[in-house]
Every structure is written in structure tokens, then in C-alpha cells.
C-alpha atoms as a PDB file:
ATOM      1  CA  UNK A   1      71.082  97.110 -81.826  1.00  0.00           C
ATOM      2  CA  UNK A   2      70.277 101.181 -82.445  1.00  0.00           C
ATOM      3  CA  UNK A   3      72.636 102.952 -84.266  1.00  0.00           C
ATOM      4  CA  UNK A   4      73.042 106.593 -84.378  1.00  0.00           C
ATOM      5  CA  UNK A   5      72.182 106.052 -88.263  1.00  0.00           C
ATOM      6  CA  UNK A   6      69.102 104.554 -87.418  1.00  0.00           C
ATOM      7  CA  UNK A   7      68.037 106.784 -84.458  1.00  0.00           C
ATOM      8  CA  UNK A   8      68.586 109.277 -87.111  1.00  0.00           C
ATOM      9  CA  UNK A   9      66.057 107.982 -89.360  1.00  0.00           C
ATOM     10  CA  UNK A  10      63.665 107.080 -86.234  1.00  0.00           C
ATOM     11  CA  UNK A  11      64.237 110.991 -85.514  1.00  0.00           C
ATOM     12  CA  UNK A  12      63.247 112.051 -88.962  1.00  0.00           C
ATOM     13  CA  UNK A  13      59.881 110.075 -89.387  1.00  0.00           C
ATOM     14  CA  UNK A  14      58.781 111.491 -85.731  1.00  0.00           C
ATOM     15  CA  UNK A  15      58.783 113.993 -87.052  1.00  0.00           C
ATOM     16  CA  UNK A  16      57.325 113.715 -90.878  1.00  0.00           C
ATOM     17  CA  UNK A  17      54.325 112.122 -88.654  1.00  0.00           C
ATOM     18  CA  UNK A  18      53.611 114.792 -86.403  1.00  0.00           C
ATOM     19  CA  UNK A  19      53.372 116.987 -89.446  1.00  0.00           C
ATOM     20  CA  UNK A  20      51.163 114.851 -91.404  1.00  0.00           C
ATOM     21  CA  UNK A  21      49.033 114.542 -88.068  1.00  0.00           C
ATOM     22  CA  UNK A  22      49.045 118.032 -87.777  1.00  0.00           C
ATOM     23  CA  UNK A  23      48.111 118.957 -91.018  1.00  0.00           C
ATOM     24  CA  UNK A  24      45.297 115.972 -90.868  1.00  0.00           C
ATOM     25  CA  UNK A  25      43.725 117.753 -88.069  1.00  0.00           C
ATOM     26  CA  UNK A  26      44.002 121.464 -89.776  1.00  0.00           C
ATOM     27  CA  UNK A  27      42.021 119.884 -92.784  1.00  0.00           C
ATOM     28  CA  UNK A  28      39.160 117.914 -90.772  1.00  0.00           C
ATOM     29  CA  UNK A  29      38.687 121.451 -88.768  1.00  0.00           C
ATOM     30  CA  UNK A  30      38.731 123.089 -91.877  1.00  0.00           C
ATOM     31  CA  UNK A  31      36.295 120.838 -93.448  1.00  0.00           C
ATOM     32  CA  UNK A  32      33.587 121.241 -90.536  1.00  0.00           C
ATOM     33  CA  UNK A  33      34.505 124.870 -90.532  1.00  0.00           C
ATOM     34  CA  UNK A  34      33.543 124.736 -94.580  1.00  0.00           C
ATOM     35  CA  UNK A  35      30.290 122.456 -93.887  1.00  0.00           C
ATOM     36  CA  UNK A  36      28.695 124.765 -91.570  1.00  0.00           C
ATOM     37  CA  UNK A  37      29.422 127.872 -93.511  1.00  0.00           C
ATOM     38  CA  UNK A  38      27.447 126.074 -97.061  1.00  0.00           C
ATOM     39  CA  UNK A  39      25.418 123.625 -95.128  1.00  0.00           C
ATOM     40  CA  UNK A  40      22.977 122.355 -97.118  1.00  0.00           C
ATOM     41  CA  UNK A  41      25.110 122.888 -99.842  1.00  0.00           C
ATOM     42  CA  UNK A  42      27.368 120.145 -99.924  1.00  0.00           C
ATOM     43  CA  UNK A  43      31.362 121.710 -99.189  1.00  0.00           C
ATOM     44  CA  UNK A  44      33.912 121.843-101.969  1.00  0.00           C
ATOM     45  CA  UNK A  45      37.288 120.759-101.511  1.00  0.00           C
ATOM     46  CA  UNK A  46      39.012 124.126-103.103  1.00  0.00           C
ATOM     47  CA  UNK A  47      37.264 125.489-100.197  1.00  0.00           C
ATOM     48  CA  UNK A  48      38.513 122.846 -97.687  1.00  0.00           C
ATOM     49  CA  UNK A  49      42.071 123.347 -98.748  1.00  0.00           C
ATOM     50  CA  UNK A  50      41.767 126.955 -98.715  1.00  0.00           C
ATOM     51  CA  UNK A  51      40.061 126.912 -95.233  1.00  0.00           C
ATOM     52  CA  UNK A  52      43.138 124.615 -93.595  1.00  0.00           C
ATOM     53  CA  UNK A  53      45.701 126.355 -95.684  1.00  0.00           C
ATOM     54  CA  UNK A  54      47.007 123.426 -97.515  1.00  0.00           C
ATOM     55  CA  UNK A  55      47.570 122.448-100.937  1.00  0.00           C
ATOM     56  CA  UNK A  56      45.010 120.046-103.187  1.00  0.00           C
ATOM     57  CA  UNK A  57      48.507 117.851-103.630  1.00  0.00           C
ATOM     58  CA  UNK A  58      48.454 118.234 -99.333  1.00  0.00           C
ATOM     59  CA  UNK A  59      45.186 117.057 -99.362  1.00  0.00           C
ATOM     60  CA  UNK A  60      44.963 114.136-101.808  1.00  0.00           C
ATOM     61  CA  UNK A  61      47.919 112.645 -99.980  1.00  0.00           C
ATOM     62  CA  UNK A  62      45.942 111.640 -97.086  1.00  0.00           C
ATOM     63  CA  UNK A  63      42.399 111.816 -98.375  1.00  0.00           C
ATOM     64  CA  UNK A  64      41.355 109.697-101.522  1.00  0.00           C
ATOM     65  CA  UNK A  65      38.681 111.983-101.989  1.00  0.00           C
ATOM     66  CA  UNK A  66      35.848 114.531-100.461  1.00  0.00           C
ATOM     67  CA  UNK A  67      33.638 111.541 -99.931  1.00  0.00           C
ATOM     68  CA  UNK A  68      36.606 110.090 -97.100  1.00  0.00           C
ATOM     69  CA  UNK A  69      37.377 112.758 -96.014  1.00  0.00           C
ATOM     70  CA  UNK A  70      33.474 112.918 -94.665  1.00  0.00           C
ATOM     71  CA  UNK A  71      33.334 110.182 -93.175  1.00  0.00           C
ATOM     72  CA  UNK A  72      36.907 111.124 -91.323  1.00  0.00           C
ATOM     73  CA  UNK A  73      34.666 114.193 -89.973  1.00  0.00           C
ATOM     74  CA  UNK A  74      31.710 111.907 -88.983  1.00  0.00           C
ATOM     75  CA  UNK A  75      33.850 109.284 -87.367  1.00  0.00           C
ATOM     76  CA  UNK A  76      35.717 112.101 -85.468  1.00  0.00           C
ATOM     77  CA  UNK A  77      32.310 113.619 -84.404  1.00  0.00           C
ATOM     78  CA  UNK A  78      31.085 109.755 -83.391  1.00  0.00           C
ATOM     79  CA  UNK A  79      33.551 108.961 -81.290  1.00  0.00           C
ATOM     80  CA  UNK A  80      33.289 112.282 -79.431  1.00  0.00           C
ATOM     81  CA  UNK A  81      29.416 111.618 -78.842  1.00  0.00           C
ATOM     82  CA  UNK A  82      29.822 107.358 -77.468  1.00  0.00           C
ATOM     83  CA  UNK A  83      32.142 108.978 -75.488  1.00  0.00           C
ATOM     84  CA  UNK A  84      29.778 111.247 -73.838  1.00  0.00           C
ATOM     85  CA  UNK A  85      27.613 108.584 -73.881  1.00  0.00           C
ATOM     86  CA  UNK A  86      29.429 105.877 -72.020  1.00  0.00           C
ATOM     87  CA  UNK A  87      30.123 108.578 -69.470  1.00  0.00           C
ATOM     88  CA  UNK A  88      26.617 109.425 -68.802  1.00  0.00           C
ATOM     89  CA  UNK A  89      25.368 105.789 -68.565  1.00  0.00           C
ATOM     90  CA  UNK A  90      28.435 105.130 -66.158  1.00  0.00           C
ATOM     91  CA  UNK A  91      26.191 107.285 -63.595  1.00  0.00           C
ATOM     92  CA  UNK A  92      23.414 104.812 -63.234  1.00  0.00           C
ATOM     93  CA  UNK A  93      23.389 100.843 -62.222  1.00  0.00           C
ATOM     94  CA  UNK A  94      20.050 100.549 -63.388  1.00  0.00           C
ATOM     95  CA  UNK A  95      19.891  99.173 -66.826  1.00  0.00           C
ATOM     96  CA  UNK A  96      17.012 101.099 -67.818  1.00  0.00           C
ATOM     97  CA  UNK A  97      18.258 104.048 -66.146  1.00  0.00           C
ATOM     98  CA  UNK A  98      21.220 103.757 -68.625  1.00  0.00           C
ATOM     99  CA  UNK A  99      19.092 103.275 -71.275  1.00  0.00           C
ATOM    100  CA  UNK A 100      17.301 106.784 -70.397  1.00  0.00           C
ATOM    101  CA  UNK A 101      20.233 108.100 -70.541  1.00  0.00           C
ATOM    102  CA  UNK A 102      21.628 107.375 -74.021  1.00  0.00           C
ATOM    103  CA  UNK A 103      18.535 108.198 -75.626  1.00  0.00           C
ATOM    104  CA  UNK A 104      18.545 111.906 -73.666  1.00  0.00           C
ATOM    105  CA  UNK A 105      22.509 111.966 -74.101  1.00  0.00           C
ATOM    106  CA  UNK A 106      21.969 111.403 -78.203  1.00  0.00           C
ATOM    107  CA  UNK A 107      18.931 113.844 -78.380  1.00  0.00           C
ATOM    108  CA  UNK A 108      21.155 116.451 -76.355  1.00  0.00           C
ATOM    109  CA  UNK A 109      23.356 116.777 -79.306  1.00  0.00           C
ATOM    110  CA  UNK A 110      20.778 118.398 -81.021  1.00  0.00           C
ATOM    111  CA  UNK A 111      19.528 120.877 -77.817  1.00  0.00           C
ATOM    112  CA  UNK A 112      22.894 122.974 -78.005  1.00  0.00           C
ATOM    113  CA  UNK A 113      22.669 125.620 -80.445  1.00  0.00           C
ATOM    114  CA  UNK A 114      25.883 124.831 -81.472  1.00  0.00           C
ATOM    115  CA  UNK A 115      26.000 121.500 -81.621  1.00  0.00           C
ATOM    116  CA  UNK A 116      22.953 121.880 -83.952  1.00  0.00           C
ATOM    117  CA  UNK A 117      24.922 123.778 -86.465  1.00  0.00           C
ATOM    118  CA  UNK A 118      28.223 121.366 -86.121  1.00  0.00           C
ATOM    119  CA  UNK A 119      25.000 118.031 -86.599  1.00  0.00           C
ATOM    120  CA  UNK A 120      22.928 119.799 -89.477  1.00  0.00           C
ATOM    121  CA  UNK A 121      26.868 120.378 -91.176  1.00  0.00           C
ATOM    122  CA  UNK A 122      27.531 116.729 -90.607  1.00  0.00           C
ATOM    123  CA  UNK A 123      24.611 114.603 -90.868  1.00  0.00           C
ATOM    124  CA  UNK A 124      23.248 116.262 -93.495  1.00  0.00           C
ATOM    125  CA  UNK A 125      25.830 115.669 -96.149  1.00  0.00           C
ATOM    126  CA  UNK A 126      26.094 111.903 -94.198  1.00  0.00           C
ATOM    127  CA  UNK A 127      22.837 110.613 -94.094  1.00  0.00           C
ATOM    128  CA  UNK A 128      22.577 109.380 -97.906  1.00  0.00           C
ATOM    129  CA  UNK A 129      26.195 107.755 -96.933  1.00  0.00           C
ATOM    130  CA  UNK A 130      25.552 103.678 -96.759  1.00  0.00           C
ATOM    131  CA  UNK A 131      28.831 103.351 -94.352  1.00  0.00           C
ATOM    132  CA  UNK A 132      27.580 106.029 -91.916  1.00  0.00           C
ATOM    133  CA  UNK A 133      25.604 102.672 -90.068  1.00  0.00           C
ATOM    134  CA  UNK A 134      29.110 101.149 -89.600  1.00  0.00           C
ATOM    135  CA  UNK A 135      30.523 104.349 -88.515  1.00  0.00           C
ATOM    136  CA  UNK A 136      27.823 104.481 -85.652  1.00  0.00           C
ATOM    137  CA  UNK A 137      28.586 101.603 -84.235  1.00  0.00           C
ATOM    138  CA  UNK A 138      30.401 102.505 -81.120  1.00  0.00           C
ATOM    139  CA  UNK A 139      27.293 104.326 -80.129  1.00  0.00           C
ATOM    140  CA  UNK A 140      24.813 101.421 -81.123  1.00  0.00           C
ATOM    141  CA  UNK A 141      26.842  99.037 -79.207  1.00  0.00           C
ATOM    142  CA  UNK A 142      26.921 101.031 -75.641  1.00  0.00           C
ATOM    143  CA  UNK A 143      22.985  99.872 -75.931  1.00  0.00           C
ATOM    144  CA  UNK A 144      23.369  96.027 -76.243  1.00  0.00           C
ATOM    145  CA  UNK A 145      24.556  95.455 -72.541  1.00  0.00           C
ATOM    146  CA  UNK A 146      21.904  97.213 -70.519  1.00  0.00           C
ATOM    147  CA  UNK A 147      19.714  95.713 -72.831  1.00  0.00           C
ATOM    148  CA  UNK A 148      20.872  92.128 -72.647  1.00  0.00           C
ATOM    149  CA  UNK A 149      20.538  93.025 -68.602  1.00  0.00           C
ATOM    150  CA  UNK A 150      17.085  93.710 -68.511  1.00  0.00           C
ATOM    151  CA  UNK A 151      15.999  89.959 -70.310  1.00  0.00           C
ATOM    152  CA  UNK A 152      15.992  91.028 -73.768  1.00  0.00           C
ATOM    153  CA  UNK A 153      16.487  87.210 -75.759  1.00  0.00           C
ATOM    154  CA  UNK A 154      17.952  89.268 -79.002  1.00  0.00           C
ATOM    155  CA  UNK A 155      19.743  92.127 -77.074  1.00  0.00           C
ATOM    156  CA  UNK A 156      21.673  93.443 -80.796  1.00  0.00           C
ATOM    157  CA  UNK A 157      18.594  93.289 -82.739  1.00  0.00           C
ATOM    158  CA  UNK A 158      16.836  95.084 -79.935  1.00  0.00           C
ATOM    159  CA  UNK A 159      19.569  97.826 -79.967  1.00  0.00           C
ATOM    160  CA  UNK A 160      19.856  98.206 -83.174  1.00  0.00           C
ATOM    161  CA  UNK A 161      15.770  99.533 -82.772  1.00  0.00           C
ATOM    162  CA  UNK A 162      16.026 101.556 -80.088  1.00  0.00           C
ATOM    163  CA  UNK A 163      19.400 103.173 -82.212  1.00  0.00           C
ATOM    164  CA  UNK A 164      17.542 103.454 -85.217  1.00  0.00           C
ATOM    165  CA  UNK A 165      14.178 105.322 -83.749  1.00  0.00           C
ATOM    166  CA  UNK A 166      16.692 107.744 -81.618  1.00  0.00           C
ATOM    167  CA  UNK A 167      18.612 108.530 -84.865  1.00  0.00           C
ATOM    168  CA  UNK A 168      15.929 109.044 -86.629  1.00  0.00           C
ATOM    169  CA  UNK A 169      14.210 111.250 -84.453  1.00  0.00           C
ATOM    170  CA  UNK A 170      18.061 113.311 -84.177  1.00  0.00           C
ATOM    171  CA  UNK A 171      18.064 113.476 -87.758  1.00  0.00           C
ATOM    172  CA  UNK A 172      14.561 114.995 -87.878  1.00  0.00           C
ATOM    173  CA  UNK A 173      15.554 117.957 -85.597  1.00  0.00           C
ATOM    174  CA  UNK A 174      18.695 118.409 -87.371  1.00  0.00           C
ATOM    175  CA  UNK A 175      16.274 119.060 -90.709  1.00  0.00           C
ATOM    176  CA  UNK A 176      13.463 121.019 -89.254  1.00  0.00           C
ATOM    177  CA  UNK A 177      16.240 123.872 -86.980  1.00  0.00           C
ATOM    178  CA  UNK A 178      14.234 123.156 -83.722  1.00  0.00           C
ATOM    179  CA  UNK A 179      15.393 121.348 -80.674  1.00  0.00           C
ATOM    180  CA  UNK A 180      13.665 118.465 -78.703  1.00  0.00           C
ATOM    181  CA  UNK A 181      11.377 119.825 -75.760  1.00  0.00           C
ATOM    182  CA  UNK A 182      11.809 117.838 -72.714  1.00  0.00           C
ATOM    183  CA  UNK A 183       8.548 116.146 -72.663  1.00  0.00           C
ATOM    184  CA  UNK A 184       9.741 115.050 -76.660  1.00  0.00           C
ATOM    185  CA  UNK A 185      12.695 113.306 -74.919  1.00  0.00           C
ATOM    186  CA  UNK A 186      10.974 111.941 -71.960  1.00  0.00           C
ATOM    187  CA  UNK A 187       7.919 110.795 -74.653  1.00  0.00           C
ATOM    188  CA  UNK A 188      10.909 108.329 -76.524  1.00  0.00           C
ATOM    189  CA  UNK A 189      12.029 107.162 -73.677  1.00  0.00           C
ATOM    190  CA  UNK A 190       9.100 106.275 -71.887  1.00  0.00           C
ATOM    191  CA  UNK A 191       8.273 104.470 -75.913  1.00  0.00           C
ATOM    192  CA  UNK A 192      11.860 102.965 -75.941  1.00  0.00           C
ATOM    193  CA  UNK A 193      11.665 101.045 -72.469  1.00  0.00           C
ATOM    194  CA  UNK A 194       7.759 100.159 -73.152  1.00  0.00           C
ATOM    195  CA  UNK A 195       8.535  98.240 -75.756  1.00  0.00           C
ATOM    196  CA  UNK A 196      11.806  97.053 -74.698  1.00  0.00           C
ATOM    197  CA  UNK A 197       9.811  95.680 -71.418  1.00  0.00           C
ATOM    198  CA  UNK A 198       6.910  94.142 -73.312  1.00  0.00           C
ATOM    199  CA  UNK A 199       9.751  92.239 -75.716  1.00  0.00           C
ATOM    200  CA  UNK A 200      11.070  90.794 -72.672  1.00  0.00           C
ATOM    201  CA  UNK A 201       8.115  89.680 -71.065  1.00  0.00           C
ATOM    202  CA  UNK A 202       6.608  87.820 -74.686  1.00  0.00           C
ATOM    203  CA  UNK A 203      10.578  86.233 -74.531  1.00  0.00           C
ATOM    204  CA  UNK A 204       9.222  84.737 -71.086  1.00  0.00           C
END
């Protein structure tokens, strides 16, 4: 049974956790703020702190270290982009049509000039990460059902290709400043689905 004692306390943690959220969310803006200012420099957390307004005591008492705190950003960002993803792949019924349109929905990330500042920021302090693969995941795994829909016998394994080649070619935009032409786009995908057809053919 409540008590006014207890909705009391109930009252007071509300709000202790809105302000924790808030400040959470000042410090991850601040921190992508502070990566695209010193990008490729990698950011410092003085600079973090100082960019959020916090305090290094703030800081440390939600974030073990810089290193976390990274991969807090790059979860953030990943979630934001499997997002976009799903929604784009929602538009077709054909699997490969889906499949076209991840690969053009990741390589878009890179085609806005200001999503190419807000990647380069990110994925270049990331990409030496080893838990950035796990941190992926929700966009790797929008690819295994289309691809277990068009015959593929090892659907994950086939996803995790397709994944890795789009990535990599993302990654290589993000390091060079220049954006993916459409013929670049339509060139991996045309690559992505060849090979995903003849793998499902030699499974016959």
C-alpha cells in the first residue's frame, strides 16, 4: 500500500532521474559537438565537460571513462541509422529490393555533408574499437531476413558479408572527404545481390 512517505520518495527519484538523463544527453551532444571540432584528433574529456557544462565529478558518475562514453555516442548514432534503415526497407516486398535499399540507405550517411562530418567524428575515433562489431548489430541484423528470403542456406554468415563490404566501403569515404557517386552505390549493389544470387543457386 503507497504511503505519502513513500510517494514522497517515488517523487524525489523522478526527479534525480530526469536530471541525470538530462545531463547524460548534454554530455553525449557535447561529446559529438567536441569530436567534430578535433576530428582526427581524438576529443579530450576537459573539453567534453567544458562543452556540456558539467563537472569531471558530473561526468565520471555516469561514464567510467572517455573510451564508454564513445561507444554511448556510437550506439546513439547506430540506432538512429537501423532505424532509417528498417524504414526504408519497409517500402519494398521484394527481398532484394530491400536489400538495395540498406546498402544505398548505409552509403547515404556518408552523401550528406553533414552527416559526413557527424561519421568522420564518430567512426574515426571507433573503428580501432573491437566492440564497435557488437554495437552494429541492429543494422547487420535488418539484412538476415531478406536474405534468408531469397534461398540463402547460411542467411547470418551471408549478412554479416554484405555488412562488412558496405561498412567498409562507408568507412573509406568517411577517410578520403568525398561522397559515393550514384553509379558507386548502384556498382555495390549490383556486386552485393550477384553474389548473394550465385550463393543461392551453388546452395541448390
Amino acid at each position: 500500500m503507497s504511503t505519502r512517505a513513500a510517494r514522497a520518495v517515488d517523487r524525489a527519484l523522478d526527479s534525480r532521474h530526469r536530471e541525470a538523463t538530462d545531463e547524460v544527453e548534454r554530455i553525449l551532444a557535447a561529446a559529438v559537438t567536441v569530436m567534430q571540432r578535433v576530428a582526427p584528433e581524438p576529443p579530450r574529456v576537459s573539453d567534453i565537460v567544458a562543452e556540456a557544462g558539467a563537472s569531471k565529478k558530473g561526468f565520471y558518475r555516469y561514464f567510467a571513462g572517455k573510451d564508454e562514453l564513445l561507444l554511448a555516442v556510437m550506439e546513439r548514432g547506430i540506432g538512429i541509422v537501423a532505424s532509417y534503415l528498417g524504414h526504408q526497407m519497409e517500402k519494398a516486398d521484394d527481398p532484394a529490393e530491400k536489400i538495395s535499399r540498406w546498402i544505398s540507405g548505409a552509403l547515404a550517411q556518408v552523401s550528406d555533408p553533414h552527416l559526413i562530418s557527424m561519421s568522420r567524428a564518430v567512426v574515426e575515433q571507433m573503428t580501432q574499437t573491437s566492440p564497435v562489431d557488437g554495437i552494429m548489430a541492429p543494422m547487420r541484423d535488418l539484412l538476415v531476413g531478406p536474405i534468408a528470403q531469397l534461398g540463402s542456406a547460411d542467411p547470418d554468415r551471408d549478412a554479416e558479408a554484405v555488412f562488412q563490404l558496405t561498412i567498409a566501403t562507408m568507412r573509406r569515404y568517411v577517410g578520403s572527404g568525398t561522397q559515393p557517386l550514384p553509379d558507386d552505390v548502384k556498382h555495390l549493389v549490383r556486386f552485393c545481390l550477384g553474389g548473394l544470387t550465385a550463393e543461392t543457386k551453388g546452395a541448390r
